[in-house]
C-alpha atoms as a PDB file:
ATOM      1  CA  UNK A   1      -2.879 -17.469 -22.916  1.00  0.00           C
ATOM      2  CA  UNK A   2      -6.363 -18.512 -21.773  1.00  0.00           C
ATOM      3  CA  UNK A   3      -7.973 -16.392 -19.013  1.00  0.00           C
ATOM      4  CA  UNK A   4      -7.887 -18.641 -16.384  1.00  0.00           C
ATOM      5  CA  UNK A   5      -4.080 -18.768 -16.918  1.00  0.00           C
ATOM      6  CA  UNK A   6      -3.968 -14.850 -17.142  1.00  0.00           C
ATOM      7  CA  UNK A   7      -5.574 -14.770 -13.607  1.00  0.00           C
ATOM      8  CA  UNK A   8      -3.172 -16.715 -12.065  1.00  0.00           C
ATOM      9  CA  UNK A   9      -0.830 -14.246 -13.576  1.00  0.00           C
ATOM     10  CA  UNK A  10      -2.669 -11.555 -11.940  1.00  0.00           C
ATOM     11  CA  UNK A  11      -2.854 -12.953  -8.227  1.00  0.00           C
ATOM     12  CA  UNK A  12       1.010 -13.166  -8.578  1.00  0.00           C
ATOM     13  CA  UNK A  13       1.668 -10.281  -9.668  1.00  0.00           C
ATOM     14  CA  UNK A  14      -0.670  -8.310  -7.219  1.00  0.00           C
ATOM     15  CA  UNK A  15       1.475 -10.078  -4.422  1.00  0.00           C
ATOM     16  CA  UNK A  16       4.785  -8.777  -5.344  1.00  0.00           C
ATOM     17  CA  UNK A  17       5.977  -5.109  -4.195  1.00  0.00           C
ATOM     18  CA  UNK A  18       3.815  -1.978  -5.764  1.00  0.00           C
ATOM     19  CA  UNK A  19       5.932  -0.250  -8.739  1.00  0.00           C
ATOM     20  CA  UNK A  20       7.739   3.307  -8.563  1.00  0.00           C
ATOM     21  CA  UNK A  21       6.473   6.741  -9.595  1.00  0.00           C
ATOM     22  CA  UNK A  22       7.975   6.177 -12.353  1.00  0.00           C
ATOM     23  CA  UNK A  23       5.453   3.365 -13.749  1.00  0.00           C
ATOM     24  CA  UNK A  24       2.563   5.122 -12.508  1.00  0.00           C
ATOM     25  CA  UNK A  25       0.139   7.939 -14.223  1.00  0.00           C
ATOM     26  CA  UNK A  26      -0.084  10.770 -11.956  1.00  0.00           C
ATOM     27  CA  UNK A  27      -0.536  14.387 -12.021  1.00  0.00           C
ATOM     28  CA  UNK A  28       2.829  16.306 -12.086  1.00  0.00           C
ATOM     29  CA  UNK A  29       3.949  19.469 -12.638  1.00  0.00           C
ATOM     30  CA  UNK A  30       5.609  21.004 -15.718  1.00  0.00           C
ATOM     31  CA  UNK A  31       8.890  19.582 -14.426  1.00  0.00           C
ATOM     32  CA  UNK A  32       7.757  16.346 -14.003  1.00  0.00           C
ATOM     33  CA  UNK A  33       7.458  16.820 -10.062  1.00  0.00           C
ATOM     34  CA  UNK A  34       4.460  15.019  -8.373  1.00  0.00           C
ATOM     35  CA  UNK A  35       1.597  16.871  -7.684  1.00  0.00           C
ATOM     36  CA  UNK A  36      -0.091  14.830  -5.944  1.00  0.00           C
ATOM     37  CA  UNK A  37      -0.021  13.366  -2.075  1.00  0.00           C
ATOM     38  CA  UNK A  38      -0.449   9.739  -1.785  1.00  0.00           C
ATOM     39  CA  UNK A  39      -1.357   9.485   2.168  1.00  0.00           C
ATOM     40  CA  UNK A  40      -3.637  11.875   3.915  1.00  0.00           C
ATOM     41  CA  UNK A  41      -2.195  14.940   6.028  1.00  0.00           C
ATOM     42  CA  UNK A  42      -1.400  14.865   9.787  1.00  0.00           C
ATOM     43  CA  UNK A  43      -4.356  16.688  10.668  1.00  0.00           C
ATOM     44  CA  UNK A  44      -6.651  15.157   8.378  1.00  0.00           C
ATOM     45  CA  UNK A  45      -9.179  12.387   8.986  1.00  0.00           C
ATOM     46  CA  UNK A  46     -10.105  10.641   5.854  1.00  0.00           C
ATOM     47  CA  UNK A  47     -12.818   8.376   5.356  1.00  0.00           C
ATOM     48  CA  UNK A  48     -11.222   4.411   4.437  1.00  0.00           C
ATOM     49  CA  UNK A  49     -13.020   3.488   1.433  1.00  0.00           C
ATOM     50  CA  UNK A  50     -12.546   0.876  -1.490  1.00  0.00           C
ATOM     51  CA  UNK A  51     -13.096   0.122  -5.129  1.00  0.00           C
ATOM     52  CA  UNK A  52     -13.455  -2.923  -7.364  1.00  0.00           C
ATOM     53  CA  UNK A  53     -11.740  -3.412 -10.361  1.00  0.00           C
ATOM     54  CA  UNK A  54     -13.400  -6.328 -11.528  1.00  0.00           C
ATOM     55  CA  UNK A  55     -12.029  -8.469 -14.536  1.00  0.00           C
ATOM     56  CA  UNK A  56     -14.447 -11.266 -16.358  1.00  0.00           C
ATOM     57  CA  UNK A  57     -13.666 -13.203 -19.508  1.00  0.00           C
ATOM     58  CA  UNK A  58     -15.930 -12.301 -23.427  1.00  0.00           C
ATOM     59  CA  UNK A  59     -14.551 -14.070 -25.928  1.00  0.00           C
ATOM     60  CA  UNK A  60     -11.423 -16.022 -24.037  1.00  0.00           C
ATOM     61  CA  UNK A  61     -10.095 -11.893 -23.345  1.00  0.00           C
ATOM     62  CA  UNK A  62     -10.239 -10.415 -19.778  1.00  0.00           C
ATOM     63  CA  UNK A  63     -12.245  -7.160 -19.831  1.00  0.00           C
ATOM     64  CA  UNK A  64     -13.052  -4.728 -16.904  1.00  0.00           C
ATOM     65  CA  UNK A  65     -15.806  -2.110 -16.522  1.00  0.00           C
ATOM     66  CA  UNK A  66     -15.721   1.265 -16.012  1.00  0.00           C
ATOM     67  CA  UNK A  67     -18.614   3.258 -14.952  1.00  0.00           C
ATOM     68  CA  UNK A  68     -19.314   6.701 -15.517  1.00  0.00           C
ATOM     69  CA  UNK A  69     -20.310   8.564 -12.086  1.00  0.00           C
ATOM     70  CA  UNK A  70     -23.934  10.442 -12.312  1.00  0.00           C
ATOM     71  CA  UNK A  71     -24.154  14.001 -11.912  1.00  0.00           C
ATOM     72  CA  UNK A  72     -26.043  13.402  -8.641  1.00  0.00           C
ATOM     73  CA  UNK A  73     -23.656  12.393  -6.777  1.00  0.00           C
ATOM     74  CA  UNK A  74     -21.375  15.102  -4.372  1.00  0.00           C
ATOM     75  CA  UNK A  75     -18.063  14.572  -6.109  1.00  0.00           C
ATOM     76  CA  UNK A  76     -16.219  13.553  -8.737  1.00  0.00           C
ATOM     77  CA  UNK A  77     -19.675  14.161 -11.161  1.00  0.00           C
ATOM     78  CA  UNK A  78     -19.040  12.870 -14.687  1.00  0.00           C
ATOM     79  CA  UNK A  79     -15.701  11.333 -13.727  1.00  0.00           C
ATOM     80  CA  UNK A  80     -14.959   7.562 -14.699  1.00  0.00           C
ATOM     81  CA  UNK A  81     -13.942   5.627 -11.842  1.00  0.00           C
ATOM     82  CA  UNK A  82     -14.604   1.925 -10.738  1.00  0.00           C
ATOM     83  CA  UNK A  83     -17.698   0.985  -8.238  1.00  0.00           C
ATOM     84  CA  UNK A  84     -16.540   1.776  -4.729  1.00  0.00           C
ATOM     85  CA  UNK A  85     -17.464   3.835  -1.985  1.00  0.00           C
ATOM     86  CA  UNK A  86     -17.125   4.302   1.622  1.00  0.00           C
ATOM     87  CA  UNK A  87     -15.857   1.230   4.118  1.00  0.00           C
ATOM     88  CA  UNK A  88     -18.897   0.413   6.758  1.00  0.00           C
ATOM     89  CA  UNK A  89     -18.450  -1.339   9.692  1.00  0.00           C
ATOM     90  CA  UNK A  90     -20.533  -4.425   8.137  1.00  0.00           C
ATOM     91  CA  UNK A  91     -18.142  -4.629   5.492  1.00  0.00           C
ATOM     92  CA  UNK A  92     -15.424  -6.834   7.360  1.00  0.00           C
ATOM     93  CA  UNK A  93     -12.920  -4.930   5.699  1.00  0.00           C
ATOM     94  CA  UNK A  94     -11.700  -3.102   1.985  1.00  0.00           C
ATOM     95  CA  UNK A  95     -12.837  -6.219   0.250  1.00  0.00           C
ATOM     96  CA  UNK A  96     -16.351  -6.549   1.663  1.00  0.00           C
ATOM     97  CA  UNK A  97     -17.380  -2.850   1.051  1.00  0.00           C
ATOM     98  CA  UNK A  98     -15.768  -3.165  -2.303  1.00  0.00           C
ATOM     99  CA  UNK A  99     -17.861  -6.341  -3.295  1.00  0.00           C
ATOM    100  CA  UNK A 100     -21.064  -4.648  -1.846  1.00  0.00           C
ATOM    101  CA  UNK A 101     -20.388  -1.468  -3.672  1.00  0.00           C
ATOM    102  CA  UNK A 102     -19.916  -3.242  -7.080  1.00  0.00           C
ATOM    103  CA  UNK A 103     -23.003  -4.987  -6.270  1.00  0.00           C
ATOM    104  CA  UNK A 104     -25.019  -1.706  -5.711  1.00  0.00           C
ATOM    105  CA  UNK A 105     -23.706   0.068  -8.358  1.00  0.00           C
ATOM    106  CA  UNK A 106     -23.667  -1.877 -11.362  1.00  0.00           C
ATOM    107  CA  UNK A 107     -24.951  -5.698 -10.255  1.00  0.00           C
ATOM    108  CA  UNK A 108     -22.130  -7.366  -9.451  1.00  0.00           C
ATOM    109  CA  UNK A 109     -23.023 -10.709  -7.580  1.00  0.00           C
ATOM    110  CA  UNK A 110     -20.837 -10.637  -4.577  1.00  0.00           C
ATOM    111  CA  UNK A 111     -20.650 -14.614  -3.809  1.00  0.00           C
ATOM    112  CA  UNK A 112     -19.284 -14.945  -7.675  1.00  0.00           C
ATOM    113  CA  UNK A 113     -16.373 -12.650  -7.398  1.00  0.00           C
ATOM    114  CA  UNK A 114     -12.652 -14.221  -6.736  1.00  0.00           C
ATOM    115  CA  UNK A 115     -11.131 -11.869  -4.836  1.00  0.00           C
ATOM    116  CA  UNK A 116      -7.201 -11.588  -6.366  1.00  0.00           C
ATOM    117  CA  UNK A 117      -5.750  -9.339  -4.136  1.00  0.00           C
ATOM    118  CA  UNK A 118      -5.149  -5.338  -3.572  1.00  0.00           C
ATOM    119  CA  UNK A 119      -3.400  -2.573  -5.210  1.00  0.00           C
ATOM    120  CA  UNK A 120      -2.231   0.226  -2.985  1.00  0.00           C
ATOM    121  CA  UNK A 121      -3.861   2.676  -0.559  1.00  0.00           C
ATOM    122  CA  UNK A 122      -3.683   6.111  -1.747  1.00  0.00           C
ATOM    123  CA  UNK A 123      -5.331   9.286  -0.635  1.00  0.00           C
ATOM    124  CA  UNK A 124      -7.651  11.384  -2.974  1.00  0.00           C
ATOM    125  CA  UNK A 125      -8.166  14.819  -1.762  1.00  0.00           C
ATOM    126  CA  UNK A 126     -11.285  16.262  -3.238  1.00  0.00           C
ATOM    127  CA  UNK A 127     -13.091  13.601  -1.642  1.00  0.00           C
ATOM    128  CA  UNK A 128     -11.354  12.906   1.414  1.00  0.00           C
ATOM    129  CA  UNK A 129     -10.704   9.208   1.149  1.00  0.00           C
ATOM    130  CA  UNK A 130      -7.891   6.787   1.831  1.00  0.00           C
ATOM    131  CA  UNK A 131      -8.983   4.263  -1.182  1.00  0.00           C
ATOM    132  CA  UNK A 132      -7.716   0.705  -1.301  1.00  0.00           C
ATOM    133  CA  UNK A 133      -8.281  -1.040  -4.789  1.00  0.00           C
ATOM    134  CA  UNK A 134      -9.224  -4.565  -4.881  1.00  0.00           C
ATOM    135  CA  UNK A 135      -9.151  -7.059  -7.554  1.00  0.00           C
ATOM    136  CA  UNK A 136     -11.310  -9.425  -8.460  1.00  0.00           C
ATOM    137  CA  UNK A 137     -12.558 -12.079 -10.706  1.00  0.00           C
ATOM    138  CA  UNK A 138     -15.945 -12.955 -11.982  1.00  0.00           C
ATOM    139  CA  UNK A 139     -16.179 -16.338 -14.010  1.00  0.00           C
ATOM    140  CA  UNK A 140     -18.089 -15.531 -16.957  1.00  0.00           C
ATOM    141  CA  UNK A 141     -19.687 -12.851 -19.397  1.00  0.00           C
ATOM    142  CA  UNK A 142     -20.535  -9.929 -17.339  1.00  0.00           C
ATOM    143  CA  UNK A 143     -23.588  -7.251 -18.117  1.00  0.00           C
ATOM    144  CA  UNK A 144     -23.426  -4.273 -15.910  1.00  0.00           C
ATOM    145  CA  UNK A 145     -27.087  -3.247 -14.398  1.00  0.00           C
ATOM    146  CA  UNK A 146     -26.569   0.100 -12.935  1.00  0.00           C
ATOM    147  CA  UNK A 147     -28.221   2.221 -10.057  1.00  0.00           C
ATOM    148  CA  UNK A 148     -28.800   5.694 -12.506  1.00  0.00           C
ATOM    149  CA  UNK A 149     -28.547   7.498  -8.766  1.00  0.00           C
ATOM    150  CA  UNK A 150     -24.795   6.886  -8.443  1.00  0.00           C
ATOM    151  CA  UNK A 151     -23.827   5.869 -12.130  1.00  0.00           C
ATOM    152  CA  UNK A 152     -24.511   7.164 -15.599  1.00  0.00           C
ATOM    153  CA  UNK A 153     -23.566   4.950 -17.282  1.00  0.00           C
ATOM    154  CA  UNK A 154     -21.008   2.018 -17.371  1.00  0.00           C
ATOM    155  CA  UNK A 155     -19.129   0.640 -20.231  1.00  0.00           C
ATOM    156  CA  UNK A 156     -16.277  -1.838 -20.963  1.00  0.00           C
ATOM    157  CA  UNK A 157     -12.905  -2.018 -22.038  1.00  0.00           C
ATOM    158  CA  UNK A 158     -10.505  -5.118 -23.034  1.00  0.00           C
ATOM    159  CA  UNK A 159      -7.685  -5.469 -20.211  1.00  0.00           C
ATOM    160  CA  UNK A 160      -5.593  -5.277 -23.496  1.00  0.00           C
ATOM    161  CA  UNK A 161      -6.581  -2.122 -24.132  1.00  0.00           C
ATOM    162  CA  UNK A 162      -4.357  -0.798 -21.170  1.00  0.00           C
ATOM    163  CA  UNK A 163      -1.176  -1.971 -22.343  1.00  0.00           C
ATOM    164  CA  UNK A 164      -1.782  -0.100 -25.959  1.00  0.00           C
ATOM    165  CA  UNK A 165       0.891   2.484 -26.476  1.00  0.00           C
ATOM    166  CA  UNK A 166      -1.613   4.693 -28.052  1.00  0.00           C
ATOM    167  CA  UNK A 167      -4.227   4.436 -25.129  1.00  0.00           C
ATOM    168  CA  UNK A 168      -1.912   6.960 -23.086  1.00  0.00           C
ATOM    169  CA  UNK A 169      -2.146  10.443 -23.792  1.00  0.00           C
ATOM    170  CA  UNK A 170      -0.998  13.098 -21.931  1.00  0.00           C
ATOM    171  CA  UNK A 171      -2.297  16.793 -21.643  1.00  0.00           C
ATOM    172  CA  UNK A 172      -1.339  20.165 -20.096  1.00  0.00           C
ATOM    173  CA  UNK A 173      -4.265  21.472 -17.819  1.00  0.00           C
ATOM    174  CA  UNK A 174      -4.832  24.577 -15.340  1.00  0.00           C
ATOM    175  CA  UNK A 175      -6.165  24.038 -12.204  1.00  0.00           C
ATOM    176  CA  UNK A 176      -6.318  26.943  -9.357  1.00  0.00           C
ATOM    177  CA  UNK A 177      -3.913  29.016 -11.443  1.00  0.00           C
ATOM    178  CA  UNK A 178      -1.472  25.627 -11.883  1.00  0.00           C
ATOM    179  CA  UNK A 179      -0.297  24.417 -15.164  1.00  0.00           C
ATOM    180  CA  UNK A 180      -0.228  20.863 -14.719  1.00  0.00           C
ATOM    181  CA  UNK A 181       0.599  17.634 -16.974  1.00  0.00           C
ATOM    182  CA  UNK A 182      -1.960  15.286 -16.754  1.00  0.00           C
ATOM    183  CA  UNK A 183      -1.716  11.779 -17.976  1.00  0.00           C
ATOM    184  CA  UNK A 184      -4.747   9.338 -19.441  1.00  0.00           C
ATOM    185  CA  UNK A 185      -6.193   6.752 -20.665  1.00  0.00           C
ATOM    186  CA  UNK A 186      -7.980   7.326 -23.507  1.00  0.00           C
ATOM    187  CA  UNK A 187     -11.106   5.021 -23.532  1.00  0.00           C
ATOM    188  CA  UNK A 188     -14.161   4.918 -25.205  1.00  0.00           C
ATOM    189  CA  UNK A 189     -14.314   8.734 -25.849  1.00  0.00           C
ATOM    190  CA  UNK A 190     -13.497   9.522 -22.157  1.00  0.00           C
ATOM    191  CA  UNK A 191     -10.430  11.091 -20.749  1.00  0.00           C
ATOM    192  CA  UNK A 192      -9.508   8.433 -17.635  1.00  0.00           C
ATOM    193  CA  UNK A 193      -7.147  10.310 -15.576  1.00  0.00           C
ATOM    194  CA  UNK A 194      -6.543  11.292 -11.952  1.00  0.00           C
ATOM    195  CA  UNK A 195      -7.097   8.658  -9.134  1.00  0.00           C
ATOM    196  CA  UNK A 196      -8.590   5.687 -11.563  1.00  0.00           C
ATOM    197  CA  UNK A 197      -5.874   6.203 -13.707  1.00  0.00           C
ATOM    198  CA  UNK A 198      -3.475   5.662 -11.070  1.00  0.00           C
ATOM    199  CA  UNK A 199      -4.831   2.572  -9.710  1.00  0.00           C
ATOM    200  CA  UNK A 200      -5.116   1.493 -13.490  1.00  0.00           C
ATOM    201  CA  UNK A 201      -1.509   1.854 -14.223  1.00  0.00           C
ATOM    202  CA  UNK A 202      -0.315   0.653 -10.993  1.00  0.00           C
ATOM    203  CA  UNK A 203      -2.125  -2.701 -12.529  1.00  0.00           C
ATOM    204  CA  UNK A 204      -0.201  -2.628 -15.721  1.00  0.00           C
ATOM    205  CA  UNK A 205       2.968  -1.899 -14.189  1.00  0.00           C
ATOM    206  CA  UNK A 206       2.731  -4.988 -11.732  1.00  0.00           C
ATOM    207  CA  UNK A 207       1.360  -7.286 -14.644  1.00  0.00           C
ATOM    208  CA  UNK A 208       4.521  -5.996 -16.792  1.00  0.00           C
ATOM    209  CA  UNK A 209       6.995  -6.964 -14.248  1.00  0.00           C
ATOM    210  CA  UNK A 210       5.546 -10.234 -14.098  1.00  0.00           C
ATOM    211  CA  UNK A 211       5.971 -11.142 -17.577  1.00  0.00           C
ATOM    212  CA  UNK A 212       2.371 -10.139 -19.217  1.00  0.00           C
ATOM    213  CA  UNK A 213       2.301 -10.537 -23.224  1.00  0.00           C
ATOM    214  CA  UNK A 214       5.762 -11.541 -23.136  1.00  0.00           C
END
């Protein structure tokens, strides 16, 4: 399927209804119980932000990159994630600060992204932010130039990559006295788990119930 077919694939499939729990990697408990909340608590005032998961063709394949977050920054140090960051009132919305964030962080030009669509909102705790994933598409051969302040490092992965069987590991951890299973994506040496995995497997779960690689 050539990639300009694949992202027509992709706008569909963003449109259609999110997938369950089910589909999704998420921290659970031993039992297989959630662990985490997906919208912010009563009391609680997150701050809106958004990310970019940005896909561009090499070699007739859609890739995406990932980016490695510096050990400056106040959270989430050492973490993969995707460029985002906090929603400003320039921004116009989840898609403008997402574009502008890619842009920052590793050089995205903004006016050359196709914006596809969104995956959904979810909360993230440690940081305090209600996160709204967009997707987008850039048109050709993409080489990341990063700001060292807020990324590491950045590196890229085949979209195919995600829908390996043996790309998904899964791992018992403690955390504040709580044994926990914690699901991944094993990429390029690094463990991709907690809130990017989630929005990363929300993606393959909506491209898998619209037909991908069938």
């Amino acid at each position: 399927m050539h990639w300009r077919t694949q992202i027509e694939l992709i706008r569909q499939a963003l449109a259609g209804p999110p997938p369950s729990l089910e589909e999704v990697l998420i921290l659970r408990r031993l039992d297989g119980a959630p662990l985490r909340p997906f919208t912010p608590p009563p009391e609680v005032t997150p701050r809106q932000s958004a990310a970019l998961l940005l896909l561009f063709p090499r070699d007739d394949q859609l890739h995406l990159p990932l980016t490695v977050r510096s050990s400056r920054v106040t959270t989430h140090r050492g973490e993969v994630s995707l460029p985002g960051g906090g929603i400003d009132p320039g921004d116009g919305g989840a898609a403008g600060a997402a574009l502008r964030e890619a842009h920052e962080e590793i050089g995205v030009d903004p006016v050359q992204v196709e914006v596809l669509g969104a995956l959904t909102t979810f909360y993230i705790p440690p940081s305090n932010n209600y996160l709204t994933p967009i997707v987008g598409a850039y048109p050709a051969p993409f080489e990341p130039n990063h700001d060292p302040e807020e990324v590491e490092s950045v590196f890229t992965v085949p979209l195919a990559a995600l829908f390996d069987p043996a790309t998904v590991r899964e791992e018992i951890w403690e955390r504040s006295g709580t044994r926990m299973r914690v699901p991944f994506f094993a990429l390029n040496g690094y463990k991709v788990w907690g809130a990017t995995a989630l929005l990363l497997s929300e993606f393959v779960a909506r491209l898998r119930r619209a037909g991908w690689g069938r």
